[in-house]
C-alpha atoms as a PDB file:
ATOM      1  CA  UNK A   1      13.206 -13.208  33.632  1.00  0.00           C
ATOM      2  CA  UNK A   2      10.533 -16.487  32.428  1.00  0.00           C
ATOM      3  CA  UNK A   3       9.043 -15.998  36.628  1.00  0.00           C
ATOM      4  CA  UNK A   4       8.581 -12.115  37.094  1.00  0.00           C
ATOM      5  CA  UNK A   5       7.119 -12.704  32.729  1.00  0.00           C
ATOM      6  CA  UNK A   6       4.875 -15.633  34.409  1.00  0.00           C
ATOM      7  CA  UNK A   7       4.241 -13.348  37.641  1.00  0.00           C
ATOM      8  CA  UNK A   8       3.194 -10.553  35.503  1.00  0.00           C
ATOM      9  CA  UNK A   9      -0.268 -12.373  34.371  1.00  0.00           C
ATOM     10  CA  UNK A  10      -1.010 -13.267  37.776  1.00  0.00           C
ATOM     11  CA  UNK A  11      -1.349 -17.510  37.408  1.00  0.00           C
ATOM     12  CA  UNK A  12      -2.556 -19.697  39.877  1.00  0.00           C
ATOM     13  CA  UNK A  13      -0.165 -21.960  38.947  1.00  0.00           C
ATOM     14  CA  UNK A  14       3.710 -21.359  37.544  1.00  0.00           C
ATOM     15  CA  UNK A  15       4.780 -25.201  35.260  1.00  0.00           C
ATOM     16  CA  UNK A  16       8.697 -25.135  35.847  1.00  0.00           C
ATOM     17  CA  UNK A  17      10.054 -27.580  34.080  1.00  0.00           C
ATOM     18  CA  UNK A  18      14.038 -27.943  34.951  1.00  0.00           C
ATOM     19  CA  UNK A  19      13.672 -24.780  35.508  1.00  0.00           C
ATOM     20  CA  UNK A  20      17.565 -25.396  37.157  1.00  0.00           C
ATOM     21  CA  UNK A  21      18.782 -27.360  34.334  1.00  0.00           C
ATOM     22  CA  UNK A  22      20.789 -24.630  32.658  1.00  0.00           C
ATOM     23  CA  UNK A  23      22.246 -23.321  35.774  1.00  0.00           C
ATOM     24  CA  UNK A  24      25.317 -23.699  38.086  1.00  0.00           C
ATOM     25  CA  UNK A  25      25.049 -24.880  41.503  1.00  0.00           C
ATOM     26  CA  UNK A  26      24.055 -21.575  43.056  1.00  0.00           C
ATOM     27  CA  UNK A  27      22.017 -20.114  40.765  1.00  0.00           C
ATOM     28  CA  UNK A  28      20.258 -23.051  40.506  1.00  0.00           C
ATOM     29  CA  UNK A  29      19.442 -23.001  44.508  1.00  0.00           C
ATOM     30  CA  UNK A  30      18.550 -19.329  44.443  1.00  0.00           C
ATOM     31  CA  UNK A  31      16.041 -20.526  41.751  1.00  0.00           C
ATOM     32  CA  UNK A  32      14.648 -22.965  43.404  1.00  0.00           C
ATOM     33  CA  UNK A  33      14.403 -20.883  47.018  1.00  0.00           C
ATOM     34  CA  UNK A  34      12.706 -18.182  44.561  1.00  0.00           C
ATOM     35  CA  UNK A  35      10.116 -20.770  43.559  1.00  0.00           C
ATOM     36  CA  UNK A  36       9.132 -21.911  46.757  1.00  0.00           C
ATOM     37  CA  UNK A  37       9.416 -18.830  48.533  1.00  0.00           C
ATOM     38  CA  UNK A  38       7.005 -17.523  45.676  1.00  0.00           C
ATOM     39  CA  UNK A  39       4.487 -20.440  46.217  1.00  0.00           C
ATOM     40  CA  UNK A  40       4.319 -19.888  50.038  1.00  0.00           C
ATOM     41  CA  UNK A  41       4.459 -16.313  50.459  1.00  0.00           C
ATOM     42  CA  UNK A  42       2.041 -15.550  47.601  1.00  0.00           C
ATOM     43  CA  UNK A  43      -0.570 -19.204  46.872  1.00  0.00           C
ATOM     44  CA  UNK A  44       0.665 -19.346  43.950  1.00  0.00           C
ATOM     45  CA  UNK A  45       1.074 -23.054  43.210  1.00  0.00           C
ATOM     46  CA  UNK A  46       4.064 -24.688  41.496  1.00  0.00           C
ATOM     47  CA  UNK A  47       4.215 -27.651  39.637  1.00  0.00           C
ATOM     48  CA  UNK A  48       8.128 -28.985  39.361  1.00  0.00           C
ATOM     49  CA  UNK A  49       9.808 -31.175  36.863  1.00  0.00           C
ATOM     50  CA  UNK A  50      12.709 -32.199  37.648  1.00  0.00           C
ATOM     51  CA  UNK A  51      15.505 -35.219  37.796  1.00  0.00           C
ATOM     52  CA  UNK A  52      17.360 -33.687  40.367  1.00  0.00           C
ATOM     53  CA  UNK A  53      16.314 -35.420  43.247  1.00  0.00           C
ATOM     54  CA  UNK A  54      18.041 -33.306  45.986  1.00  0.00           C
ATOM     55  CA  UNK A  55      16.003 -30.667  44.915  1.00  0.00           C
ATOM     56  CA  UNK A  56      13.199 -32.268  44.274  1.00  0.00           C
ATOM     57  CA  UNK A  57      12.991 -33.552  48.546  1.00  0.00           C
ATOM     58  CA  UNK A  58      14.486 -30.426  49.715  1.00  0.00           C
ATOM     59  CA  UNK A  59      12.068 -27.914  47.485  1.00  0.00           C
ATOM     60  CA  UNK A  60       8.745 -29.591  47.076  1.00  0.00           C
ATOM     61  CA  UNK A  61       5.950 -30.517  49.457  1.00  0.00           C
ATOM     62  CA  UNK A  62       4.673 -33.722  47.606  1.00  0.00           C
ATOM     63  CA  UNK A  63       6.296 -35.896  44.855  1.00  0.00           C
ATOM     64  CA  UNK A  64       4.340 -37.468  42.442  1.00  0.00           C
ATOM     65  CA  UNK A  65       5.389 -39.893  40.017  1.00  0.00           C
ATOM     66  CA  UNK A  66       4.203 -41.387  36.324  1.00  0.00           C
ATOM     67  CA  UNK A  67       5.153 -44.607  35.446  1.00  0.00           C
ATOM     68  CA  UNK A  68       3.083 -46.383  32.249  1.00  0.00           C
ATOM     69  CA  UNK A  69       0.962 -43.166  31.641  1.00  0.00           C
ATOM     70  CA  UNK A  70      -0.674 -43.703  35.616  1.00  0.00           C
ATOM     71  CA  UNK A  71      -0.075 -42.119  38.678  1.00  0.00           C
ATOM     72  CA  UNK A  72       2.163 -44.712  41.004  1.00  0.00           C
ATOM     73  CA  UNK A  73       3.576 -42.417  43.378  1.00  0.00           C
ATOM     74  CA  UNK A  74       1.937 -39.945  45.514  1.00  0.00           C
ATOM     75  CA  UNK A  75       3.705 -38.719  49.078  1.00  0.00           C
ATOM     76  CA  UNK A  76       4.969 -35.965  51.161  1.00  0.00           C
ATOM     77  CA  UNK A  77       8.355 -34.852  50.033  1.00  0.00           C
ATOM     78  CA  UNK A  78       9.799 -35.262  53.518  1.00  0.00           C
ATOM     79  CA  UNK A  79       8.781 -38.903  53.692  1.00  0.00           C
ATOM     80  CA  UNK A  80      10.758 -39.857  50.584  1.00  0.00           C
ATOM     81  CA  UNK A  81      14.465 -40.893  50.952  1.00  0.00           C
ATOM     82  CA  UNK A  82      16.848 -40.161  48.035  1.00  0.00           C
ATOM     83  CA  UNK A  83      17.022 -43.932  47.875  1.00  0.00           C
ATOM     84  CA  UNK A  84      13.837 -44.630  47.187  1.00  0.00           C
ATOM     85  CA  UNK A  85      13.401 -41.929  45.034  1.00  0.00           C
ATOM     86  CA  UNK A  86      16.059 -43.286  42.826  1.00  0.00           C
ATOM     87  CA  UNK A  87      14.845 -46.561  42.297  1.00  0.00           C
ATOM     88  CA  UNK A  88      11.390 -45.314  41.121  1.00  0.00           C
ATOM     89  CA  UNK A  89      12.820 -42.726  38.983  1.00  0.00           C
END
């Protein structure tokens, strides 16, 4: 119901953060294929939080990542392993 409310005003960008942390498994996947389906079909851009990292590769097109209020970590999603991912998370 919190995307088709956010869809309603017509943003150019949608903030989701955990937006699977509530959720089991599935739901949580059909969330996440909503959200990206959403972002490609439509422009609309989507800005993730999340500490799910399986998601995080599978879902998003770049990671970024804060560490001591700077940006240290800036890459496509596809070149990230779950390894490394994990160790700067």
């Amino acid at each position: 119901m919190a995307i088709a409310r956010a869809l309603m005003q017509q943003p150019e960008l949608i903030f989701a953060d955990e937006p699977t942390a509530s959720l089991d498994p599935r739901a949580g996947v059909e969330i996440m294929e909503l959200l990206q389906r959403l972002s490609r079909d439509t422009g609309v851009g989507v800005l993730l939080v999340s500490h799910d990292m399986e998601h995080t590769r599978r879902y998003s097109d770049r990671i970024l990542g804060l560490r001591d209020q700077r940006l240290q970590l800036d890459a496509r999603s596809r070149d990230c392993s779950i390894a490394e991912l994990k160790a700067f998370f």
